[in-house]
Protein backbone atom coordinates (compact mmCIF):
# COMPACT_ATOMS: atom_id res chain seq x y z
CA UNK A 1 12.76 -53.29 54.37
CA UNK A 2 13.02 -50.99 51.44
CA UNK A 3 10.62 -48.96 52.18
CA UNK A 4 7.75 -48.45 54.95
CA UNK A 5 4.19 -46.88 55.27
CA UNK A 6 3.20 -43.86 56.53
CA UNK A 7 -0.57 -43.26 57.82
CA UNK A 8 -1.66 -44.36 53.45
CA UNK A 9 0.92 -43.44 51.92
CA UNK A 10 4.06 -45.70 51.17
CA UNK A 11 7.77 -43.85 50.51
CA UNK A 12 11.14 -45.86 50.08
CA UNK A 13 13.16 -45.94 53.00
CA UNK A 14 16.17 -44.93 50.70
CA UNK A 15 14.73 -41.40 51.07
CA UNK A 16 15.87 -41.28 54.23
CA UNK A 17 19.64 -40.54 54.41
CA UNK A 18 20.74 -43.57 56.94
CA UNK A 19 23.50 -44.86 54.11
CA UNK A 20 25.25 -41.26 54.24
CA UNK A 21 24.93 -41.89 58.26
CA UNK A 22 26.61 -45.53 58.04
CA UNK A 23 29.37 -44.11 55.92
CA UNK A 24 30.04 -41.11 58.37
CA UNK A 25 30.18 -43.19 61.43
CA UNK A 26 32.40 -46.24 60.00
CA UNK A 27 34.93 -42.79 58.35
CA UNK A 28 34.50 -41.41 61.67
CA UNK A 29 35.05 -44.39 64.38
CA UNK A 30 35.36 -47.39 62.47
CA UNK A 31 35.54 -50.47 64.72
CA UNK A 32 37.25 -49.17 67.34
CA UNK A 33 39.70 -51.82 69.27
CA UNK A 34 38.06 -51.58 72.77
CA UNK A 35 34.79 -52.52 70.97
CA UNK A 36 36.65 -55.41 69.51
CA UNK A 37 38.67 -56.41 72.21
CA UNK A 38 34.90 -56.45 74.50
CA UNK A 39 32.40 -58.37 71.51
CA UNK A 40 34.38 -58.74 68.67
CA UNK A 41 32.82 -58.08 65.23
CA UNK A 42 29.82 -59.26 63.96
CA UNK A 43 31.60 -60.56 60.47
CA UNK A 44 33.78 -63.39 63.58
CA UNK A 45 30.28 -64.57 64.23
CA UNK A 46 29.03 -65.58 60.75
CA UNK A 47 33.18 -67.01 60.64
CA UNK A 48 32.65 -69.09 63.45
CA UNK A 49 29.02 -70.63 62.35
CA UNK A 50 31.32 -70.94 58.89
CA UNK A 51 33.96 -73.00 60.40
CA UNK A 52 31.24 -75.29 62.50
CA UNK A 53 29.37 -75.83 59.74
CA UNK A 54 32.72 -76.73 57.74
CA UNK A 55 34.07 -79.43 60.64
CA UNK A 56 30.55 -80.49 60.82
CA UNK A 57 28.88 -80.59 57.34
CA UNK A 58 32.36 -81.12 55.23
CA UNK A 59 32.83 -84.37 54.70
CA UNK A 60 31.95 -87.61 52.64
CA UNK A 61 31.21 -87.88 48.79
CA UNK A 62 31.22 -84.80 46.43
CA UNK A 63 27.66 -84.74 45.98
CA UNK A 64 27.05 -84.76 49.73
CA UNK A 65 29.36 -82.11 50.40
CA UNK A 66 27.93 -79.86 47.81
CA UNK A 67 24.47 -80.19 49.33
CA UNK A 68 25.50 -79.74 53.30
CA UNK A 69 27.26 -76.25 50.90
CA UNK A 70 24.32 -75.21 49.42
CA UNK A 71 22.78 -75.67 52.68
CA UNK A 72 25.56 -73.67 55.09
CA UNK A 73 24.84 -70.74 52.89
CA UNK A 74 21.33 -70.74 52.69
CA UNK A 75 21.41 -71.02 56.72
CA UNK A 76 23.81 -67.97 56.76
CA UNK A 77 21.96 -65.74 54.14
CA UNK A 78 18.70 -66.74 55.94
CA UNK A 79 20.21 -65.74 59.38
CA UNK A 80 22.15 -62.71 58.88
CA UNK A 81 18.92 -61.46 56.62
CA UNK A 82 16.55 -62.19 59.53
CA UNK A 83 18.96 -60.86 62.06
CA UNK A 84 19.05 -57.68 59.87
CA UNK A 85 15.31 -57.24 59.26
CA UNK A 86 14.42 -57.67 63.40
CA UNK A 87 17.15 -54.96 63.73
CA UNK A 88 15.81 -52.79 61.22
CA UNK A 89 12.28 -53.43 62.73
CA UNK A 90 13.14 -52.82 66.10
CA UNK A 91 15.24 -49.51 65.28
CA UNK A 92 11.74 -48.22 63.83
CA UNK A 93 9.67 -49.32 66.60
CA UNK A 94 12.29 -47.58 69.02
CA UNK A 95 13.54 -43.90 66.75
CA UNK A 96 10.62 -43.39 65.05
CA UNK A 97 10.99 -41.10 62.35
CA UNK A 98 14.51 -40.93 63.87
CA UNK A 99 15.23 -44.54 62.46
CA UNK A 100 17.42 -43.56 60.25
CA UNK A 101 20.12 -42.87 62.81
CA UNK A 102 20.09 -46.18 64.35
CA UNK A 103 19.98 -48.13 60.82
CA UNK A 104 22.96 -46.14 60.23
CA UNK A 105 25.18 -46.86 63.08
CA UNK A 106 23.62 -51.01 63.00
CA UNK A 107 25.13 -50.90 59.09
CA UNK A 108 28.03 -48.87 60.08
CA UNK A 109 30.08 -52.27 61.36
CA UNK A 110 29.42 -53.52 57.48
CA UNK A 111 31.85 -51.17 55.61
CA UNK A 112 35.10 -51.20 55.39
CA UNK A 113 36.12 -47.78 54.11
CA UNK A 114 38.20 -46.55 57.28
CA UNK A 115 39.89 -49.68 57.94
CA UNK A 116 40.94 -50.78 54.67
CA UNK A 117 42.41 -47.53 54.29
CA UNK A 118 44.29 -47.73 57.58
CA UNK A 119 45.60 -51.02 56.72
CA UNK A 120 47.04 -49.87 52.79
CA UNK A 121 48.46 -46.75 54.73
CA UNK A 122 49.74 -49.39 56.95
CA UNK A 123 51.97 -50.23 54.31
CA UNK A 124 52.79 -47.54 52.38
CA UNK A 125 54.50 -45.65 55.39
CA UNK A 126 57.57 -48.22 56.07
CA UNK A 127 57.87 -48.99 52.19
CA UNK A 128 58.49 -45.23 51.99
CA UNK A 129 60.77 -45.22 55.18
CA UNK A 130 62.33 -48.27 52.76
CA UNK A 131 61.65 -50.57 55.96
CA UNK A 132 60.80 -53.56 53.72
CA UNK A 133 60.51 -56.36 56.84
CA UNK A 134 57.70 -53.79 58.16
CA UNK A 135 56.42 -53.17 55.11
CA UNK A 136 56.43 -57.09 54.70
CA UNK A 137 54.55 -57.56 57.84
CA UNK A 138 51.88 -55.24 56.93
CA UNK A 139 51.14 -56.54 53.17
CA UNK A 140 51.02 -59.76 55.04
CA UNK A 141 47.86 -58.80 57.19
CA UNK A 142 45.72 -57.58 54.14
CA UNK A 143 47.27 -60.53 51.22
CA UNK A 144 47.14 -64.47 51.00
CA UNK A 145 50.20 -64.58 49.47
CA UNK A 146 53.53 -65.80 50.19
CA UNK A 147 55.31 -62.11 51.53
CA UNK A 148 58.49 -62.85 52.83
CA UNK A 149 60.34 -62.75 49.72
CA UNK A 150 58.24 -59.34 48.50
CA UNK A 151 60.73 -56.61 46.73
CA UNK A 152 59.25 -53.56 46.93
CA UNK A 153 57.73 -53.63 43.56
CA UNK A 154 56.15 -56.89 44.85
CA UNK A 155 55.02 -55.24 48.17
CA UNK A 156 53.42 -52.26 46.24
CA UNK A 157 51.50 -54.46 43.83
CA UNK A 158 50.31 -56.67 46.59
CA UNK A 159 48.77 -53.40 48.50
CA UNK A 160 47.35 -52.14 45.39
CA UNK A 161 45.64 -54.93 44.36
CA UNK A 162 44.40 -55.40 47.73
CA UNK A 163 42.91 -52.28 48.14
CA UNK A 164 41.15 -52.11 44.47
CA UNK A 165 39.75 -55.49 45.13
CA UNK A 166 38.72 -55.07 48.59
CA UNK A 167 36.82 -51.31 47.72
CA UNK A 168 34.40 -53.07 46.16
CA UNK A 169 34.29 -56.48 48.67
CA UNK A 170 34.28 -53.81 51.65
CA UNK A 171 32.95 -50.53 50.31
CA UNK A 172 31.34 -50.33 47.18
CA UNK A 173 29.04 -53.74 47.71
CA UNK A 174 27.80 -53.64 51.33
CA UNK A 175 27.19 -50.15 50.42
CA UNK A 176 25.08 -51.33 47.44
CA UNK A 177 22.94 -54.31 48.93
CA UNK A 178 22.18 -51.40 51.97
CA UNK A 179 21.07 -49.20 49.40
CA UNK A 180 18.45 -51.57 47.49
CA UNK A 181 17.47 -54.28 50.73
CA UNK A 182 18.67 -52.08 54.02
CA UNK A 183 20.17 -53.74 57.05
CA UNK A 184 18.85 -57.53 55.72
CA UNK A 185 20.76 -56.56 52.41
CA UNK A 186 23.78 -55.19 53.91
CA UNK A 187 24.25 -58.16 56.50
CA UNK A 188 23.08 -61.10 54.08
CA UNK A 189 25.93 -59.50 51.91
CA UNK A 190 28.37 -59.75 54.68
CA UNK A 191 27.89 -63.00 55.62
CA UNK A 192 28.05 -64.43 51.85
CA UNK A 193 31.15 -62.76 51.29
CA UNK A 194 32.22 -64.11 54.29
CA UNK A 195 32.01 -67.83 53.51
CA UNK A 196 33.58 -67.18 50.20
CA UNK A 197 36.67 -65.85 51.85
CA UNK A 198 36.73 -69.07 53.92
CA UNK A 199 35.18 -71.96 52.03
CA UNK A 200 35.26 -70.65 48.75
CA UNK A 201 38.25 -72.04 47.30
CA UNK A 202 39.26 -74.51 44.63
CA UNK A 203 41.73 -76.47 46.12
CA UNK A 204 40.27 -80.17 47.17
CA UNK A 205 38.91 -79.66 50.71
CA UNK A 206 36.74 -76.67 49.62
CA UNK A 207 35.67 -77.20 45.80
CA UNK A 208 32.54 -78.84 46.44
CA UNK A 209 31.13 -77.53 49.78
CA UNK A 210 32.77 -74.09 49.36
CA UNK A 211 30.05 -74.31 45.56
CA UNK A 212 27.81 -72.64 46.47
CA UNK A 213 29.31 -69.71 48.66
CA UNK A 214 31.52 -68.78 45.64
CA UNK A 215 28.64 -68.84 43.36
CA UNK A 216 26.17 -66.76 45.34
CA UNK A 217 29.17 -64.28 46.10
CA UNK A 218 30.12 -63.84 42.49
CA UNK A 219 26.09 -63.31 41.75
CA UNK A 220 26.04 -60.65 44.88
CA UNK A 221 29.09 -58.82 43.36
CA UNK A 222 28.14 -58.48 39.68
CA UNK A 223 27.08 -54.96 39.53
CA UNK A 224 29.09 -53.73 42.62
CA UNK A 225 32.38 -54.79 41.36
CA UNK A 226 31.51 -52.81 37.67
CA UNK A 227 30.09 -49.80 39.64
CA UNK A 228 33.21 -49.88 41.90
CA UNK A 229 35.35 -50.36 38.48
CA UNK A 230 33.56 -47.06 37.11
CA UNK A 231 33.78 -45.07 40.36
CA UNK A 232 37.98 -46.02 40.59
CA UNK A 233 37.91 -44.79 36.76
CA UNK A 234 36.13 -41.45 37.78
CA UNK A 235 38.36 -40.76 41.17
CA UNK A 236 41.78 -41.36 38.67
CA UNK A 237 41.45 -37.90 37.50
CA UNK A 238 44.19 -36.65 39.21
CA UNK A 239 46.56 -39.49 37.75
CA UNK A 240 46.21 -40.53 34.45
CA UNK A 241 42.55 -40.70 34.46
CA UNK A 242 39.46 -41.67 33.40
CA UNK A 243 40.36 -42.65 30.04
CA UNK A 244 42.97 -44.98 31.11
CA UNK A 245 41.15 -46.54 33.54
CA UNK A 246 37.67 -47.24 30.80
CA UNK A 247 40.54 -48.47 28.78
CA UNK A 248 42.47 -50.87 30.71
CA UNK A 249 38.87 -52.26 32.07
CA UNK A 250 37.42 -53.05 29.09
CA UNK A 251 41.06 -54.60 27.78
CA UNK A 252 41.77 -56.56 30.85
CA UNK A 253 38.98 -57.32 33.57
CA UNK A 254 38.27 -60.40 32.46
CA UNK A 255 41.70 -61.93 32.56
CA UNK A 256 41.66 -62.26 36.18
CA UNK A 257 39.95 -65.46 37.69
CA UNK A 258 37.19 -63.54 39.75
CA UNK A 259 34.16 -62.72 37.17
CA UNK A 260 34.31 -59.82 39.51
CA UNK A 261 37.32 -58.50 41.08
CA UNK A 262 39.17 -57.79 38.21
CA UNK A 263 36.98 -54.75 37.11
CA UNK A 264 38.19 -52.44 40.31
CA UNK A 265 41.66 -54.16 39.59
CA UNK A 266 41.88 -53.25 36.00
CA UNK A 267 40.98 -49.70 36.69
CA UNK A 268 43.32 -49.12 39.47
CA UNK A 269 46.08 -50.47 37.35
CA UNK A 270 45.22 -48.04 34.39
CA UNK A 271 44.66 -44.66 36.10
CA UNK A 272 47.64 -45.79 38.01
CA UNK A 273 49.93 -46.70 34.68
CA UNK A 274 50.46 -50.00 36.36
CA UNK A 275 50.43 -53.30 35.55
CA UNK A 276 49.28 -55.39 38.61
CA UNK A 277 48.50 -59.32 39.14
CA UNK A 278 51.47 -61.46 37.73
CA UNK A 279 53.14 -64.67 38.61
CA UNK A 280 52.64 -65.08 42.59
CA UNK A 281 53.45 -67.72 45.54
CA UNK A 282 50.86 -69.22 47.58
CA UNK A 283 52.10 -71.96 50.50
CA UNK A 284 55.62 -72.19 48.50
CA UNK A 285 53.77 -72.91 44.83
CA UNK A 286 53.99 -70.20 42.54
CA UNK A 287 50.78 -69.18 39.94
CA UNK A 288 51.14 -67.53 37.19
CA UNK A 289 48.63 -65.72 36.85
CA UNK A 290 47.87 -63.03 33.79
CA UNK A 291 48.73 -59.16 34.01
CA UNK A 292 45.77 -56.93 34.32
CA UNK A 293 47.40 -53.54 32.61
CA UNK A 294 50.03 -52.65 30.47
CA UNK A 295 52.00 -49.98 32.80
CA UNK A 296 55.08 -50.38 34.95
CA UNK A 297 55.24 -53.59 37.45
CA UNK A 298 57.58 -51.97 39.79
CA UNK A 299 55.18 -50.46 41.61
CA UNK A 300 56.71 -48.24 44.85
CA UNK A 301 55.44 -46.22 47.61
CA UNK A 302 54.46 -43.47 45.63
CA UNK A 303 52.24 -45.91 43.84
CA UNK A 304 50.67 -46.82 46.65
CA UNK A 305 50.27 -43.06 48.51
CA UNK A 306 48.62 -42.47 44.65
CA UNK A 307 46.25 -45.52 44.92
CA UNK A 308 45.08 -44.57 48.56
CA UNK A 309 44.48 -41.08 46.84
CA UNK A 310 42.06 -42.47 44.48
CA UNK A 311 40.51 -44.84 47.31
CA UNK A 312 39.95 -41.52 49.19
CA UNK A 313 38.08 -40.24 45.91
CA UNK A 314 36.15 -42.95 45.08
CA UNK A 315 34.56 -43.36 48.65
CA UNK A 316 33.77 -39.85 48.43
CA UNK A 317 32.07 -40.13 45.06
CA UNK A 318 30.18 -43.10 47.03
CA UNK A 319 29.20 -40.53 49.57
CA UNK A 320 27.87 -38.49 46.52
CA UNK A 321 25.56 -41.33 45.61
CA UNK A 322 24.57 -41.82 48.59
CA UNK A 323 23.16 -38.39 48.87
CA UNK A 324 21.90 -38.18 45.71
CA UNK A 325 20.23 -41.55 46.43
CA UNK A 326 18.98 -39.81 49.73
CA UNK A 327 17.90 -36.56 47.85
CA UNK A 328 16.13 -37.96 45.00
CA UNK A 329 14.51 -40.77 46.92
């Protein structure tokens, strides 16, 4: 709940600094793999209820299987809402004025920052060592893409875009919907974005149940995705930036298919001097899909050490909203 009462009078609950906490103890632990290994992670639950409601639901004529889509993500939404707003009640009935603490770690499992950033880094030490199988292996973890044939321009691009896209997916958005709805917001979020990643596609199998999941998710990601464009733009200001960035936004963000993802995209590429997206293989059939900036496409590993730079300065200016949201609340 946004905000809560106290004795008659009624103060937002973003006053209380349990954002700042959820990005301190995801930077600080992250999911750690014993945690894992024991319960797995809350975003392989809303997968699984996904998938049954895919083998289950998925089937018959167009118009049925856009219904039993609309109706999978209205379950989920519902569900990882409700599950969120008993959490959030029950941290307040158990912390007191302490809640804060508890909402924090209970969102923590929601962002993204640490990992993502251990999985780019992932790459950009073998590309650097010039171990391209490794650095193959590793791009293959955080792409869709056909990797096997990656140079390392094609490896570097792949990373780049995958962390600029995935800032706002993992960061910037959860970190948004916490902000405005708390734990309901942050884990409704979750499990949206979620079922786009899975059933959100536009090949046959998915275009009509997978509808609605790629609608609500482009809805939910509107504003994040331009904030996280705008924050990527500010952090570039050790590389080319802020100017570049603004520039190569308003120029190219809406050549990529997402309404969304090309905003972070398009300003990585121009505080970066890149040019990222391109022709690209999926299952053996290439796309060719537009360039989003008008730099170099042989991206390398000091690209990629460069982007991770302005990842690390863009969470922190996240951090700084945070606060401020905290402060002024």
């Amino acid at each position: 709940m946004p905000w809560r009462a106290t004795g008659s009078t009624r103060r937002w609950r973003v006053a209380e600094p349990f954002a700042l906490a959820a990005l301190a103890i995801e930077a600080g632990f992250g999911w750690p793999q014993a945690l894992y290994d024991r319960i797995g992670h809350p975003v392989g639950g809303f997968a699984r209820l996904i998938n049954g409601c895919e083998a289950r639901w998925n089937r018959g004529a167009p118009t049925r299987r856009r219904r039993m889509g609309i109706l999978t993500i209205i379950l989920l939404a519902v569900l990882a809402g409700g599950a969120g707003w008993a959490l959030e009640a029950a941290a307040e009935r158990i912390a007191g004025r302490w809640a804060w603490v508890l909402i924090g770690l209970l969102a923590a499992p929601g962002l993204a920052q640490r990992s993502l950033h251990d999985h780019v880094r992932a790459v950009a030490e073998p590309l650097a060592a010039g171990d391209l199988p490794a650095a193959r292996a590793a791009v293959a973890r955080i792409v869709g893409r056909d990797t096997e044939a990656l140079d390392e321009a094609g490896i570097g691009r792949a990373a780049i875009e995958s962390l600029a896209e995935s800032f706002c997916d993992g960061v910037a958005a959860p970190l948004f919907w916490l902000l405005l709805l708390g734990l309901p917001g942050i884990w409704a979020y979750k499990a949206i974005n979620t079922a786009d990643s899975l059933i959100g596609h536009r090949e046959e199998r998915w275009r009509d149940f997978g509808w609605a999941a790629a609608r609500l998710d482009d809805v939910a990601n509107l504003v994040p995705a331009r904030f996280a464009g705008l924050l990527v733009c500010l952090a570039g200001g050790r590389v080319l930036g802020p100017r570049a960035g603004f520039a190569s936004m308003r120029r190219d963000a809406h050549r990529h298919a997402s309404p969304n993802a090309g905003w972070p995209e398009a300003a990585m590429a121009g505080v970066l001097g890149l040019r990222l997206g391109g022709p690209v293989a999926y299952d053996g059939v290439w796309h060719d899909k537009p360039w989003i900036g008008d730099g170099r496409a042989a991206a390398d590993a000091a690209d990629v050490a460069r982007a991770l730079d302005v990842y690390r300065h863009a969470c922190l200016c996240l951090w700084l909203v945070a606060g401020l949201v905290a402060w002024r609340g």
